[in-house]
C-alpha atoms as a PDB file:
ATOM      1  CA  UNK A   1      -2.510 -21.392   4.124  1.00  0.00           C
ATOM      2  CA  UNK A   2      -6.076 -20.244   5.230  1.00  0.00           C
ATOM      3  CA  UNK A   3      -7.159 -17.007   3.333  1.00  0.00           C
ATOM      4  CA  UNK A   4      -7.813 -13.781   5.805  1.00  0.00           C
ATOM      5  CA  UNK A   5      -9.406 -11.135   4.788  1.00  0.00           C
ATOM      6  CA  UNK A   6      -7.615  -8.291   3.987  1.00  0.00           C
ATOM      7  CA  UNK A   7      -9.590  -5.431   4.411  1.00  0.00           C
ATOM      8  CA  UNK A   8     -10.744  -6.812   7.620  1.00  0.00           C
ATOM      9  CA  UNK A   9      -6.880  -6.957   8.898  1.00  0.00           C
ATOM     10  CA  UNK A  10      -6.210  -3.369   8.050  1.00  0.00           C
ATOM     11  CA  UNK A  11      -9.426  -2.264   9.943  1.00  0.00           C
ATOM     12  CA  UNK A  12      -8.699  -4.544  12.921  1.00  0.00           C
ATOM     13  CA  UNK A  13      -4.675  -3.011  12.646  1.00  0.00           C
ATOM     14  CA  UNK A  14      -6.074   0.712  11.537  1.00  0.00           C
ATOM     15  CA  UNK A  15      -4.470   2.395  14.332  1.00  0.00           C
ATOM     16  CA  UNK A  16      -1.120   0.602  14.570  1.00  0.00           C
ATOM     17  CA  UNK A  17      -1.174   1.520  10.421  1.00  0.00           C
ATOM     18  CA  UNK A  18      -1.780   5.168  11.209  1.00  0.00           C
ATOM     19  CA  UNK A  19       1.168   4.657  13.982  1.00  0.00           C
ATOM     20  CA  UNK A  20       3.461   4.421  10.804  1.00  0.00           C
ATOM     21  CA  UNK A  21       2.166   7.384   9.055  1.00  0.00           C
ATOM     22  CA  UNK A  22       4.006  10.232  10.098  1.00  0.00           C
ATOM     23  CA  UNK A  23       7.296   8.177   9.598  1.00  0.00           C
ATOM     24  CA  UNK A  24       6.785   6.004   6.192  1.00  0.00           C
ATOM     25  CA  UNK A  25       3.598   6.555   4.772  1.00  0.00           C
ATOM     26  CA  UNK A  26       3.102  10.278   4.581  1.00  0.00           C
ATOM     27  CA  UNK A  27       6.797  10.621   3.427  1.00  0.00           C
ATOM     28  CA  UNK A  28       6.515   7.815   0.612  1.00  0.00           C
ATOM     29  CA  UNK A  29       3.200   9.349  -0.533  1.00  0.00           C
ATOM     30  CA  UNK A  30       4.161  12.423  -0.786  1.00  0.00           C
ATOM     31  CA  UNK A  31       6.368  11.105  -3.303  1.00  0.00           C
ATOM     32  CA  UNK A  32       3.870   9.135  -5.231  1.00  0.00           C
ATOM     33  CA  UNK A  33       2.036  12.231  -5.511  1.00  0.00           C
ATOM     34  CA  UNK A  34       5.128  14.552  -7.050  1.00  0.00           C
ATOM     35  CA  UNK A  35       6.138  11.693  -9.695  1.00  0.00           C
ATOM     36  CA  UNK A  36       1.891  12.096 -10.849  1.00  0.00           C
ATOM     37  CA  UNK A  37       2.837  15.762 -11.843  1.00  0.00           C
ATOM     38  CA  UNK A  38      -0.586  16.510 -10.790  1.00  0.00           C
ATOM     39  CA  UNK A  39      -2.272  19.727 -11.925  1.00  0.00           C
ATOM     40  CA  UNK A  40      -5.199  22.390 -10.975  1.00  0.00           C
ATOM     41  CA  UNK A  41      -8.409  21.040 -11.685  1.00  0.00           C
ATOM     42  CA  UNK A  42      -7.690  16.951 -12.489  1.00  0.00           C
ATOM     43  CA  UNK A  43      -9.770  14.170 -11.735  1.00  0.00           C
ATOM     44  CA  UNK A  44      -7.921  11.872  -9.499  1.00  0.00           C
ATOM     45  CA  UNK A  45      -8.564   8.343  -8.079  1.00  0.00           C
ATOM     46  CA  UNK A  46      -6.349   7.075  -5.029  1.00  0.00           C
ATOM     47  CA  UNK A  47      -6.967   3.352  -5.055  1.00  0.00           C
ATOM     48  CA  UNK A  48      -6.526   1.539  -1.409  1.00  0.00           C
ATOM     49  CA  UNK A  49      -6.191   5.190  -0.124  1.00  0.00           C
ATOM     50  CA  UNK A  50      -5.742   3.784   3.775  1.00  0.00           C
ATOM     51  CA  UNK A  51      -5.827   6.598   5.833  1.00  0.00           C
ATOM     52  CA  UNK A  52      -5.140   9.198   2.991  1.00  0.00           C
ATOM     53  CA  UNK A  53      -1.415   9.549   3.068  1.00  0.00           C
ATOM     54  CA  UNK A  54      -1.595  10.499  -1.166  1.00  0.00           C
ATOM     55  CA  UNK A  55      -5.444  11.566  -0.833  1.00  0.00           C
ATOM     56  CA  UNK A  56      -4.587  14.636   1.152  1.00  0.00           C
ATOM     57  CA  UNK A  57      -1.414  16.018  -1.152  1.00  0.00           C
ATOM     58  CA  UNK A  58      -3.562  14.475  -4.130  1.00  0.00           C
ATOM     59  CA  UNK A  59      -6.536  16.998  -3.197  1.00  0.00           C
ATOM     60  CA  UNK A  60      -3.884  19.753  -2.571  1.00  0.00           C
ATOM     61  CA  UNK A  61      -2.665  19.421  -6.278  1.00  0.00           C
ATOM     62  CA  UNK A  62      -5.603  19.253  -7.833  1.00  0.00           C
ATOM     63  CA  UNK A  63      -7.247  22.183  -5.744  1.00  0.00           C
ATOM     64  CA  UNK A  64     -11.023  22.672  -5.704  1.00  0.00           C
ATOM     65  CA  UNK A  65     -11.782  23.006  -9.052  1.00  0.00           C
ATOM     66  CA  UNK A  66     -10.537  19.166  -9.097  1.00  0.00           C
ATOM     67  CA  UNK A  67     -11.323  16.271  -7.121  1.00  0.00           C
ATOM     68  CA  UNK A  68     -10.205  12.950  -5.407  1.00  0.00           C
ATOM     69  CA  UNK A  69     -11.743   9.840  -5.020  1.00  0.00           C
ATOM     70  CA  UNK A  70     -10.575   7.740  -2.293  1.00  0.00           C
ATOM     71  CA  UNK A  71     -11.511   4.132  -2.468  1.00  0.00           C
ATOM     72  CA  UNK A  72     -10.550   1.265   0.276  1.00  0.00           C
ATOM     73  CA  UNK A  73     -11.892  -2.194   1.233  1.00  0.00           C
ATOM     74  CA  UNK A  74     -10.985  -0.835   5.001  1.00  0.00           C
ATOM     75  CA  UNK A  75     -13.894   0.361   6.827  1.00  0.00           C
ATOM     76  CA  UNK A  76     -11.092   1.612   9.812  1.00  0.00           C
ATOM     77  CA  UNK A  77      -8.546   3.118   7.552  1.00  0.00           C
ATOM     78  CA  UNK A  78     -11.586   4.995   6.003  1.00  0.00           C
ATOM     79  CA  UNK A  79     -12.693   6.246   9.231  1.00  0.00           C
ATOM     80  CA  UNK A  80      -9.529   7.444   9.936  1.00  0.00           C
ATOM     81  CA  UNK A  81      -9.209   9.213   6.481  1.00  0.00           C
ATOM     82  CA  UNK A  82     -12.656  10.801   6.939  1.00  0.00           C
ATOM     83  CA  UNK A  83     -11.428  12.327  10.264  1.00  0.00           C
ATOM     84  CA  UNK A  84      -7.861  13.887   8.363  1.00  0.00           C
ATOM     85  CA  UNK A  85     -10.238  15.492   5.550  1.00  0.00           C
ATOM     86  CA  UNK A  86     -12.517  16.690   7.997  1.00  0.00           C
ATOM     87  CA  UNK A  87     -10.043  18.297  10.185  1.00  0.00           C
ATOM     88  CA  UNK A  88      -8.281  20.143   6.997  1.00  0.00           C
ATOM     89  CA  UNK A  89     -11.499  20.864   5.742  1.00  0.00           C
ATOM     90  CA  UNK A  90     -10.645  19.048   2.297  1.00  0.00           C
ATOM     91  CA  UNK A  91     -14.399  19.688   0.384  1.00  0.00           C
ATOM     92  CA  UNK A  92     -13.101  18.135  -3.107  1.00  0.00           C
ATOM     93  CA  UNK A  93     -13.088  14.473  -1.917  1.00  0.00           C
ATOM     94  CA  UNK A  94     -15.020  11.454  -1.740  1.00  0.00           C
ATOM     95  CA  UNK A  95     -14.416   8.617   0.180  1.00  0.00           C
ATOM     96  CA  UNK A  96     -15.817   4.571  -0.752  1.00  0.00           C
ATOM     97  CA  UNK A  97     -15.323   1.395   1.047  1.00  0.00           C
ATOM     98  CA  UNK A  98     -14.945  -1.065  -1.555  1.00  0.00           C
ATOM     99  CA  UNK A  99     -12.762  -3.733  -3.717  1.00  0.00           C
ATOM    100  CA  UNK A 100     -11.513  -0.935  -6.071  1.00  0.00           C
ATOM    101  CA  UNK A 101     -10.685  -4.023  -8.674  1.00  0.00           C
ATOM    102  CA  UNK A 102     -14.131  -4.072  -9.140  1.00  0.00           C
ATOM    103  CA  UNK A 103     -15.080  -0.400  -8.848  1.00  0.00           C
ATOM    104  CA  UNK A 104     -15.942   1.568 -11.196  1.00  0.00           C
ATOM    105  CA  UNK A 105     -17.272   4.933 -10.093  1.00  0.00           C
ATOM    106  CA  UNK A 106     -18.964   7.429 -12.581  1.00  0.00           C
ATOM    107  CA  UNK A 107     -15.808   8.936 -14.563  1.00  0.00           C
ATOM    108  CA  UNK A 108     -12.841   8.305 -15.752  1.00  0.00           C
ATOM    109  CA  UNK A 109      -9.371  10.019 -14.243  1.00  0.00           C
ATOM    110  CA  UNK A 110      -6.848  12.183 -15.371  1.00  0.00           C
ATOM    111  CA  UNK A 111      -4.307  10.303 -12.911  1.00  0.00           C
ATOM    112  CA  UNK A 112      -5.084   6.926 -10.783  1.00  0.00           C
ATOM    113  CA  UNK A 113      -2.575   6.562  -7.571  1.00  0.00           C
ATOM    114  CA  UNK A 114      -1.861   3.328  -5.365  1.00  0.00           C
ATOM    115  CA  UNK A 115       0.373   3.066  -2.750  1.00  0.00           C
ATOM    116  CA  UNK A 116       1.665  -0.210  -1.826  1.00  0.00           C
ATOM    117  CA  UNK A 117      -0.917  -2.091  -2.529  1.00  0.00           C
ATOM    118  CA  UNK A 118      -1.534  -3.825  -5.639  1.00  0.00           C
ATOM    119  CA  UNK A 119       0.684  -7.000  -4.410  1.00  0.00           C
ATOM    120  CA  UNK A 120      -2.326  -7.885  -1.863  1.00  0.00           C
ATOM    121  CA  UNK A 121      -4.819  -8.109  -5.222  1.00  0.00           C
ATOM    122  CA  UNK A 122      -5.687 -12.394  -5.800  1.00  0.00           C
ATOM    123  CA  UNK A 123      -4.989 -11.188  -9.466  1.00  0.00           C
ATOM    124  CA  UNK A 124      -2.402  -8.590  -9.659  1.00  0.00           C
ATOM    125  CA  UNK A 125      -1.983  -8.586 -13.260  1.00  0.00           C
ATOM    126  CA  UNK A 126      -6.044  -7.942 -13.642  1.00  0.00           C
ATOM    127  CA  UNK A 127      -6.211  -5.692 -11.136  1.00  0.00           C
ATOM    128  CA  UNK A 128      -3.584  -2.896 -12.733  1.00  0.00           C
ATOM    129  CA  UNK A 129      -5.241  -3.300 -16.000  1.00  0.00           C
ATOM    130  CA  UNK A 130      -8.780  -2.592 -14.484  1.00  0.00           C
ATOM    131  CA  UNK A 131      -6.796   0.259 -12.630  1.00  0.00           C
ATOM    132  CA  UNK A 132      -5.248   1.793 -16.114  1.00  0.00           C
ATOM    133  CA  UNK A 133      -8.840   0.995 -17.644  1.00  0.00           C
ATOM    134  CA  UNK A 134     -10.339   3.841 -15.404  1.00  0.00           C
ATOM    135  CA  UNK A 135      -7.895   6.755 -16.430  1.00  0.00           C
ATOM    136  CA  UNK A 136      -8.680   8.902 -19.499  1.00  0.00           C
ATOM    137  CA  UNK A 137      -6.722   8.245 -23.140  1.00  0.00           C
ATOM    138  CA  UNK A 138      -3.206   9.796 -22.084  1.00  0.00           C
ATOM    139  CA  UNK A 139      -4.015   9.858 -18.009  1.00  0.00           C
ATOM    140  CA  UNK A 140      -1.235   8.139 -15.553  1.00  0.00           C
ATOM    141  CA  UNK A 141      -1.554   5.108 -13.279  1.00  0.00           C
ATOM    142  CA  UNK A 142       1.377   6.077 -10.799  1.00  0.00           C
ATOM    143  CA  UNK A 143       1.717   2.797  -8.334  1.00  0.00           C
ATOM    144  CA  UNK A 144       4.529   2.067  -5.634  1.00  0.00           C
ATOM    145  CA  UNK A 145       5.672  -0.893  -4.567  1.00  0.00           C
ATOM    146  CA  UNK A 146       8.309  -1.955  -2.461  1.00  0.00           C
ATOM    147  CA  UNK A 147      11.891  -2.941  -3.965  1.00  0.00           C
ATOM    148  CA  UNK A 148      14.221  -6.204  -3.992  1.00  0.00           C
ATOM    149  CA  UNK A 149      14.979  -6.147   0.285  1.00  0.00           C
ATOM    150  CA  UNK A 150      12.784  -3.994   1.104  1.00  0.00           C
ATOM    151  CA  UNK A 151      10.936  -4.648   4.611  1.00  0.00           C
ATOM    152  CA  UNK A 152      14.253  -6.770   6.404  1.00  0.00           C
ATOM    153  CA  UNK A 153      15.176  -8.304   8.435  1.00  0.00           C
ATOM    154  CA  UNK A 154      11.085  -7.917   9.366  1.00  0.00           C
ATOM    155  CA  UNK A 155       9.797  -9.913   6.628  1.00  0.00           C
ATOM    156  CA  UNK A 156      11.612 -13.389   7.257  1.00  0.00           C
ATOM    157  CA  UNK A 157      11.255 -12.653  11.043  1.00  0.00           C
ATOM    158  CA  UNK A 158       8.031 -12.581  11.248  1.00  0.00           C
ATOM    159  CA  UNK A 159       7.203 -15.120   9.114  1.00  0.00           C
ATOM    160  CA  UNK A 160       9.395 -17.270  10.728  1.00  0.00           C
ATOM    161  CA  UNK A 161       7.643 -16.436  14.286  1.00  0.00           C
ATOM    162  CA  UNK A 162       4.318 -17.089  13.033  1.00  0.00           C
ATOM    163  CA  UNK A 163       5.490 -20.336  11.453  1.00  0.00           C
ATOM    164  CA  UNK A 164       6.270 -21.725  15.218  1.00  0.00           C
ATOM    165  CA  UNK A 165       2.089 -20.991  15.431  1.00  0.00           C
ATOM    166  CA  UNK A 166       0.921 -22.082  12.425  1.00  0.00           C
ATOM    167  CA  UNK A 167       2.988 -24.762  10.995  1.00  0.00           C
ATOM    168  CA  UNK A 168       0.928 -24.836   7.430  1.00  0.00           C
ATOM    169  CA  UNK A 169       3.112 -21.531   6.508  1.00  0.00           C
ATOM    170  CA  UNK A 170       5.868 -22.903   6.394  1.00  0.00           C
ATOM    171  CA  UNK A 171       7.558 -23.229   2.901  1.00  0.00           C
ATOM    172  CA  UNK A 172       4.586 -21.364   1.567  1.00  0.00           C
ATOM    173  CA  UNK A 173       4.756 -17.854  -0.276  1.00  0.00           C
ATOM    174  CA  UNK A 174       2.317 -15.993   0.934  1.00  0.00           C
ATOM    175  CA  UNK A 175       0.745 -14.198  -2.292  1.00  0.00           C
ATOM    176  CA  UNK A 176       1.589 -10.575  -1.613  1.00  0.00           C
ATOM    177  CA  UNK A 177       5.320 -11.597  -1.247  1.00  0.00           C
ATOM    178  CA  UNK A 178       4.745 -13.758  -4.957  1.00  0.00           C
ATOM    179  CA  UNK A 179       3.572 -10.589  -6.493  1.00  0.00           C
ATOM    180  CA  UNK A 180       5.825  -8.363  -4.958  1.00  0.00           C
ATOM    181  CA  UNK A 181       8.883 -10.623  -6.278  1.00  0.00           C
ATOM    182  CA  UNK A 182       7.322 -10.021  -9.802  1.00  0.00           C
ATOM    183  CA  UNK A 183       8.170  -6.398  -9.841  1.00  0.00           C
ATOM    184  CA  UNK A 184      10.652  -5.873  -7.386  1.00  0.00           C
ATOM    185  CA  UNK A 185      13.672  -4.547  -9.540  1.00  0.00           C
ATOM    186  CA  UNK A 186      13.164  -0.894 -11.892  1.00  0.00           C
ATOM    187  CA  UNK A 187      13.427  -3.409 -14.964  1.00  0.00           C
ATOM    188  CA  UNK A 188      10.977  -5.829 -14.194  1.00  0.00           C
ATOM    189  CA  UNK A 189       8.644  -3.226 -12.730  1.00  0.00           C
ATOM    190  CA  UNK A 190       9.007  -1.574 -15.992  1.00  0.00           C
ATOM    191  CA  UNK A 191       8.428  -4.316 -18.436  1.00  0.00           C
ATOM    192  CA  UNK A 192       5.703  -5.303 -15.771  1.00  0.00           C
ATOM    193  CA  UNK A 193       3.633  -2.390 -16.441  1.00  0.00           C
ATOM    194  CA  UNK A 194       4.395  -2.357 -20.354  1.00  0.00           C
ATOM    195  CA  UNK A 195       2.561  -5.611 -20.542  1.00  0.00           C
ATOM    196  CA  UNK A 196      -0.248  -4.361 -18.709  1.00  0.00           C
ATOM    197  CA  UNK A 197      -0.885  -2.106 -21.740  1.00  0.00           C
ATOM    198  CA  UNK A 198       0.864   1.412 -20.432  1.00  0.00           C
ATOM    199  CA  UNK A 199       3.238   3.144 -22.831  1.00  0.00           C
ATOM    200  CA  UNK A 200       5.801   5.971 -21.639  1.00  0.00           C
ATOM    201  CA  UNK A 201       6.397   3.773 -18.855  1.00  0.00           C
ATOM    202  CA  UNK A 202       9.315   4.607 -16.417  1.00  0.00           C
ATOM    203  CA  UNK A 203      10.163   3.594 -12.421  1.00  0.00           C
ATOM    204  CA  UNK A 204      11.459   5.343 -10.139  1.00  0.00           C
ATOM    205  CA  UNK A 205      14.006   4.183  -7.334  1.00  0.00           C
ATOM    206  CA  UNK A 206      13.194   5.473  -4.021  1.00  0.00           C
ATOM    207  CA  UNK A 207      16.374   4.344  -1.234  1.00  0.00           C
ATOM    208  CA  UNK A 208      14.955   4.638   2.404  1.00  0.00           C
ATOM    209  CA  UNK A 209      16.160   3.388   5.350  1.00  0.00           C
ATOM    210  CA  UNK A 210      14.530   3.623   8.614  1.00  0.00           C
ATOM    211  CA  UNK A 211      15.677   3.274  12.488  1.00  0.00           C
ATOM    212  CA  UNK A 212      13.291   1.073  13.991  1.00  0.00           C
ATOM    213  CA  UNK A 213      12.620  -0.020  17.591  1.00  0.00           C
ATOM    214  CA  UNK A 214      11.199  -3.706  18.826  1.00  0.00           C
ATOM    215  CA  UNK A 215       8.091  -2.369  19.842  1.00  0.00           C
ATOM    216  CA  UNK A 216       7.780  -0.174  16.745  1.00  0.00           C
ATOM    217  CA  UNK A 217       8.438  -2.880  14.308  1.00  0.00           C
ATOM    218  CA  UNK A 218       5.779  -5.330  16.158  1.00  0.00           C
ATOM    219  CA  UNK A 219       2.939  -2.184  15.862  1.00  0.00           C
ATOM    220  CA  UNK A 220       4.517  -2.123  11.719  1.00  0.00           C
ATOM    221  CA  UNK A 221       3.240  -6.194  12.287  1.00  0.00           C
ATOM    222  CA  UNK A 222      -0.424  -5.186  13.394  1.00  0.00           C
ATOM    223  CA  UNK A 223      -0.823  -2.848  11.062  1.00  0.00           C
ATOM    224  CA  UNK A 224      -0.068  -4.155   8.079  1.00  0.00           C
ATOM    225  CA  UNK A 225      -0.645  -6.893   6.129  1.00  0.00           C
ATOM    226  CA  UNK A 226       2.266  -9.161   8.063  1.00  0.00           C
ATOM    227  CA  UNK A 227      -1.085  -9.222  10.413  1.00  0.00           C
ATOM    228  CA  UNK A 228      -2.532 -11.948   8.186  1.00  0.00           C
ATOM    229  CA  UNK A 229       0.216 -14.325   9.442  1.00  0.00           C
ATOM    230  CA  UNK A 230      -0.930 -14.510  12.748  1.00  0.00           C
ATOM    231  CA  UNK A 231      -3.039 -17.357  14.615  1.00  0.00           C
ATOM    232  CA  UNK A 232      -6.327 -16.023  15.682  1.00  0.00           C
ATOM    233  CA  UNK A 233      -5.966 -17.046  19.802  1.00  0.00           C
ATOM    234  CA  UNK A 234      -4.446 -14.017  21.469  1.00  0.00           C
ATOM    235  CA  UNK A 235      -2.331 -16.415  23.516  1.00  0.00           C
ATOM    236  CA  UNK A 236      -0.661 -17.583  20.748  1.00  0.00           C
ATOM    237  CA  UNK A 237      -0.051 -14.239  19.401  1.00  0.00           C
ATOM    238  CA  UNK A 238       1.883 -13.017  22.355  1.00  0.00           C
ATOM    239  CA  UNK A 239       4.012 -16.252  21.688  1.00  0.00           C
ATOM    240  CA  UNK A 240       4.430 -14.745  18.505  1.00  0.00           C
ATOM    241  CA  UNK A 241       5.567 -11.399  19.488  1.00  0.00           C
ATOM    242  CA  UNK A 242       7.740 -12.158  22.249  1.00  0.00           C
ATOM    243  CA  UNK A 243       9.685 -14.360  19.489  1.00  0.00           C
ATOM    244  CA  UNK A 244       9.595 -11.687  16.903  1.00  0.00           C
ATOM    245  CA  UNK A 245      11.094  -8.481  19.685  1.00  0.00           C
ATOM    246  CA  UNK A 246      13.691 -10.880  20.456  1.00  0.00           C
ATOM    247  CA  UNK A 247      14.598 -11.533  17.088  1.00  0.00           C
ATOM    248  CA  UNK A 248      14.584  -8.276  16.189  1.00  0.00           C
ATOM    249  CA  UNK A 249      16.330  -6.751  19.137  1.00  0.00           C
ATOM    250  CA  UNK A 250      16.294  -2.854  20.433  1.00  0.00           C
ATOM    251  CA  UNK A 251      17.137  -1.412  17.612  1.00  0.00           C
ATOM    252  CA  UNK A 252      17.836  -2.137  14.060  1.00  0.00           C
ATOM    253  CA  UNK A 253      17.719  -0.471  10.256  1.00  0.00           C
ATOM    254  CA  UNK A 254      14.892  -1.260   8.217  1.00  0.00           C
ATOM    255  CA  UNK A 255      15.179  -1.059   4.354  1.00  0.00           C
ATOM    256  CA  UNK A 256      12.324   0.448   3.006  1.00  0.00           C
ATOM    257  CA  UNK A 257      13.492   0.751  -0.502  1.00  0.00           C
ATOM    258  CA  UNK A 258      10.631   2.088  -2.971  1.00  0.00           C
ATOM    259  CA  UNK A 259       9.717   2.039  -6.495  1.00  0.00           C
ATOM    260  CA  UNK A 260       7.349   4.298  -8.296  1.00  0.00           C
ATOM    261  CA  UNK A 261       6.443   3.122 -11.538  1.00  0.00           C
ATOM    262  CA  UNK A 262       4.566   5.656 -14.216  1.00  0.00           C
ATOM    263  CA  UNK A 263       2.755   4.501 -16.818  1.00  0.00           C
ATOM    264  CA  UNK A 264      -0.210   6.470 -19.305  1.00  0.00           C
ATOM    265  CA  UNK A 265      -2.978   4.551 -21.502  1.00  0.00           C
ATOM    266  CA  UNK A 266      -2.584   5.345 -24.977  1.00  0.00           C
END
């Protein structure tokens, strides 16, 4: 399967993303942020921040005499974060475009937050640990990911439509979906995150469920990662979305199932 560039995708799909805030990011985030326990005055890092669905609660928390850094290979999701700070007039954050596996900033934090994203990492397992190698001696990595049948009946529909496209996918697991099979239950999330180092480690089960329309799940498709399936001619994508709507039909239930996990460095 070719490689595409992730942080390209979510900048080409940034505003079908931000279609999805108000009805499963924000909600889900605002989560994340309550199972950090965050406090006046912490330093906090919100790795692949998107458009700042935990950033903004994260810089509430903290207050100004703390601060967030929001770091994201997205150059689009950024812009659109930028615009949300600027329009609350949130002065105790900093936004960065980069591979946050590889950043390292100036400081370490007293919590680092990442919301359903460490499955798109080529090394997931290096990745967390350079996540939990930024936070202070006792700070939190708090990360969410999504649980066992979580995103169906989209996920095998849309792979399946993009297969008629581009034939090469077929019987192969795109890497995303082999990392998010990894931790996809409270118990393997939890030993997951024990081995990455983390002690006091516990998961929390989030059930969701979500009515979704055809045309809404096909913007959930553009702006997400699912986007990386696609073939690059625009004819070929319409193919691809006419046979996705009709799999999906008018309306259907979409199980968005979430698990925190919170772990601390020693």
């Amino acid at each position: 399967m070719s490689a595409r560039d992730p942080g390209l995708a979510f900048t080409d799909g940034a505003l079908q993303f931000e279609a999805w805030s108000e009805t499963l990011w924000d909600p889900v985030a605002r989560d994340l942020v309550a199972a950090a326990a965050l406090l006046p005055g912490e330093r906090v890092l919100d790795a692949c921040c998107g458009t700042g669905a935990a950033t903004l609660p994260a810089a509430e928390a903290v207050g100004n005499s703390g601060s967030v850094d929001g770091v994201d290979l997205s150059t689009g999701l950024l812009r659109l974060a930028a615009a949300k700070l600027g329009r609350q007039r949130v002065l105790n954050t900093t936004l960065t475009e980069a591979d946050v596996t590889r950043w390292r900033g100036h400081r370490t934090f007293d919590a680092v937050l990442c919301s359903y994203s460490m499955f798109f990492f080529s090394d997931m397992e290096a990745g967390a640990e350079h996540l939990a190698s930024l936070l202070r001696p006792g700070g939190r990595l708090v990360a969410s990911t999504w649980a066992a049948g979580a995103l169906e009946p989209f996920a095998q529909r849309i792979l399946d439509a993009a297969i008629t496209e581009r034939p090469r996918l077929k019987d192969v697991l795109p890497m995303p979906n082999w990392n998010m099979a990894k931790v996809n239950t409270a118990d393997s999330y939890a030993q997951w995150l024990r081995e990455r180092g983390l002690v006091d480690v516990r998961v929390e089960v989030h059930p969701f469920s979500l009515t979704v329309d055809d045309e809404m799940a096909w913007t959930l498709v553009m702006g997400s990662g699912w986007r990386t399936l696609l073939p690059r001619d625009p004819d070929a994508v319409a193919r691809v979305r006419r046979l996705f709507v009709q799999s999906v039909g008018p309306q259907v239930q979409m199980n968005s199932d979430t698990l925190i996990g919170i772990g601390h460095r020693p």
